[in-house]
C-alpha atoms as a PDB file:
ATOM      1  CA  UNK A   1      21.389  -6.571  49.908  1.00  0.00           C
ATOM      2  CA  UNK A   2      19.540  -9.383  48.938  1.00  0.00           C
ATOM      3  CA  UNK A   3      21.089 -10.281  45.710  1.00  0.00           C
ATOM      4  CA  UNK A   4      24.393  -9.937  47.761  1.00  0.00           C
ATOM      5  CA  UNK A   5      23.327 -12.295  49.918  1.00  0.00           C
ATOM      6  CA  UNK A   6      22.007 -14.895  47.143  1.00  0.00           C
ATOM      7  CA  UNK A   7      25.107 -14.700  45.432  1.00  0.00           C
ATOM      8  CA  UNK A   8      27.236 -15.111  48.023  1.00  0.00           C
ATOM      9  CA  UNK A   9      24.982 -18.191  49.304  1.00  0.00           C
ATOM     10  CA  UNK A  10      24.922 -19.603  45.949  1.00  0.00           C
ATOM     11  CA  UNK A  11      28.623 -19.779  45.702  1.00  0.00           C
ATOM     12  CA  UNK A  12      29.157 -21.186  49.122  1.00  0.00           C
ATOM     13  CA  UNK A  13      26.892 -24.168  48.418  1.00  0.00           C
ATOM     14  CA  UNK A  14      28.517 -24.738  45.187  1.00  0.00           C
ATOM     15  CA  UNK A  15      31.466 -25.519  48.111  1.00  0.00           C
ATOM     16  CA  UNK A  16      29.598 -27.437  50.109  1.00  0.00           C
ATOM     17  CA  UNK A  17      30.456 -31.371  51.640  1.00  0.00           C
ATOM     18  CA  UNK A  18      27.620 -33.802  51.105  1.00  0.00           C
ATOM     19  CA  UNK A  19      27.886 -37.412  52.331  1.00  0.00           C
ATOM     20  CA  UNK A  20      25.178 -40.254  52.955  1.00  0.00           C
ATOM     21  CA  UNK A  21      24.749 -41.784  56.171  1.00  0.00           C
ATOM     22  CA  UNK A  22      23.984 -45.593  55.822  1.00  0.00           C
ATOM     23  CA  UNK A  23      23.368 -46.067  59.187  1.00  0.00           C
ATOM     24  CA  UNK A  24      20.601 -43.113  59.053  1.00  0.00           C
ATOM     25  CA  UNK A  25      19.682 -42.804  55.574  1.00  0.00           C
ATOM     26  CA  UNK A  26      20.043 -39.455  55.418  1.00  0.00           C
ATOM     27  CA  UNK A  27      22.328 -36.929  53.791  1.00  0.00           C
ATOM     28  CA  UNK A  28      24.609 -34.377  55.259  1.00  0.00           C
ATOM     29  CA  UNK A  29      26.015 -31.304  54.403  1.00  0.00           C
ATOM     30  CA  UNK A  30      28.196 -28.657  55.397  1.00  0.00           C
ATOM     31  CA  UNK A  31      30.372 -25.650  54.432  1.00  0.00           C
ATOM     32  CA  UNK A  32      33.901 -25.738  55.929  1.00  0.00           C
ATOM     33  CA  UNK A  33      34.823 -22.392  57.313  1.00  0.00           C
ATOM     34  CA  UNK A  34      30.974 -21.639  58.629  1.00  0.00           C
ATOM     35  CA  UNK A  35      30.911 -23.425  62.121  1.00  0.00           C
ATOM     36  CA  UNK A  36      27.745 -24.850  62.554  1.00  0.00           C
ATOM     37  CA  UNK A  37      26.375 -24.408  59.129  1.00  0.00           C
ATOM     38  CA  UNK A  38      25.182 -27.622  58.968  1.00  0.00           C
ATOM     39  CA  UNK A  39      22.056 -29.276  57.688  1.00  0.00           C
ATOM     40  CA  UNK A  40      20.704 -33.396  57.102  1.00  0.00           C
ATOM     41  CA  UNK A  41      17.699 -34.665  55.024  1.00  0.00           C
ATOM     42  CA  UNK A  42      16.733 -37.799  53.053  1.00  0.00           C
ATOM     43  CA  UNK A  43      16.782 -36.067  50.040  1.00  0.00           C
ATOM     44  CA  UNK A  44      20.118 -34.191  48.262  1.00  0.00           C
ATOM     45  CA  UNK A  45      17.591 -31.111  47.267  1.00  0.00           C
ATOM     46  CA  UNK A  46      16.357 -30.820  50.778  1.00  0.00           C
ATOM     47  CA  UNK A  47      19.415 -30.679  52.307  1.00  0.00           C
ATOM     48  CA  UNK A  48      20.920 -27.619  50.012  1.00  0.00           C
ATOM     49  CA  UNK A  49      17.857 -26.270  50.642  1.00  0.00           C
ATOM     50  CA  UNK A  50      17.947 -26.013  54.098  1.00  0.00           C
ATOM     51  CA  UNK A  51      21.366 -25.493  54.071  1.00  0.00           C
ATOM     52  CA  UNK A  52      21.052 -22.238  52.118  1.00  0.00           C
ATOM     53  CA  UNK A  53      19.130 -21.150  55.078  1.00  0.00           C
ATOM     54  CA  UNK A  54      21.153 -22.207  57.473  1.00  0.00           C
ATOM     55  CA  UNK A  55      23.429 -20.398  56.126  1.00  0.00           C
ATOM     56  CA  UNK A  56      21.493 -17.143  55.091  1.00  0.00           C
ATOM     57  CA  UNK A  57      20.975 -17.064  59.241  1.00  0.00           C
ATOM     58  CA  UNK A  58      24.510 -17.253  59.837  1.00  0.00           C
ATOM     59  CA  UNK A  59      25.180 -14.535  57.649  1.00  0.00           C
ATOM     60  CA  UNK A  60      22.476 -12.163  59.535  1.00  0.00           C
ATOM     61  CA  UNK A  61      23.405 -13.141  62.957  1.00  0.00           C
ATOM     62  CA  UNK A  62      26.757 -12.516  61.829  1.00  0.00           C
ATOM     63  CA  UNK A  63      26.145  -9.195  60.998  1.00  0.00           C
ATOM     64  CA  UNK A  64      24.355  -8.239  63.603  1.00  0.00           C
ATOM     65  CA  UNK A  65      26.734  -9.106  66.255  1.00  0.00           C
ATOM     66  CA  UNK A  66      29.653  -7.339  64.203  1.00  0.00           C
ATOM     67  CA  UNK A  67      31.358 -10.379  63.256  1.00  0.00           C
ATOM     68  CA  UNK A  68      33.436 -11.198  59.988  1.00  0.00           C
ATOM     69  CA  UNK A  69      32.266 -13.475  57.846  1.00  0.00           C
ATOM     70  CA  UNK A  70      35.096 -15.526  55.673  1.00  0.00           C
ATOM     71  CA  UNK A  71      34.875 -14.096  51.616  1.00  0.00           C
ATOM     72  CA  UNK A  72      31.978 -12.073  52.730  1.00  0.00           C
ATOM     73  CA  UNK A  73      32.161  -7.853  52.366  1.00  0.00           C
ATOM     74  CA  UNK A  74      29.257  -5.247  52.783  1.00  0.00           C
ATOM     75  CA  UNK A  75      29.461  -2.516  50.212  1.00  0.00           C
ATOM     76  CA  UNK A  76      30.741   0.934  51.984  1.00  0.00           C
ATOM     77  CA  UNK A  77      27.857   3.484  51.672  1.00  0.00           C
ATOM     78  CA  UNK A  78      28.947   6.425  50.412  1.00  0.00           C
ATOM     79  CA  UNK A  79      27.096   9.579  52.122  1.00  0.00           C
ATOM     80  CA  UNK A  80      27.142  12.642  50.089  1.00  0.00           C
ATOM     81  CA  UNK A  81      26.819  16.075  51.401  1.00  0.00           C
ATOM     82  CA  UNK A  82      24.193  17.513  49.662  1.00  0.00           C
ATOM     83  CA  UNK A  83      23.797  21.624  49.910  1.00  0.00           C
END
């Protein structure tokens, strides 16, 4: 599960939106299609960073409440019958 998860995170940053804010000196980023992923820092780094687990918590809350998650699948476990 967790290299599921990394994967998945790693592409979704890769789409992330960064922008500076002048008037706070800080940078912003955010994934469209995640509401409320979201994350700000002073430094580019710090702000992937923290968006990776913003978003790593959206992806567990998701799937604990049952909810989908956009481009994001669990693998069916297959439950043999054994004799």
């Amino acid at each position: 599960m967790k290299l599921l998860f990394s994967e998945f995170i790693e592409k979704a940053i890769a789409r992330a939106h960064y922008e500076y804010d002048d008037s706070v000196k800080h940078w912003a980023a955010w994934i469209e299609g995640f509401s409320g992923v979201y994350a700000q820092g002073k430094r580019v780094e710090d702000v992937r960073q923290e968006l990776a687990s913003v978003l790593e918590d959206y992806l567990l809350t998701s799937i604990w409440e049952g909810r989908r998650i956009p481009g994001f699948v669990l693998p069916r476990r297959s439950h043999a019958k054994t004799a």
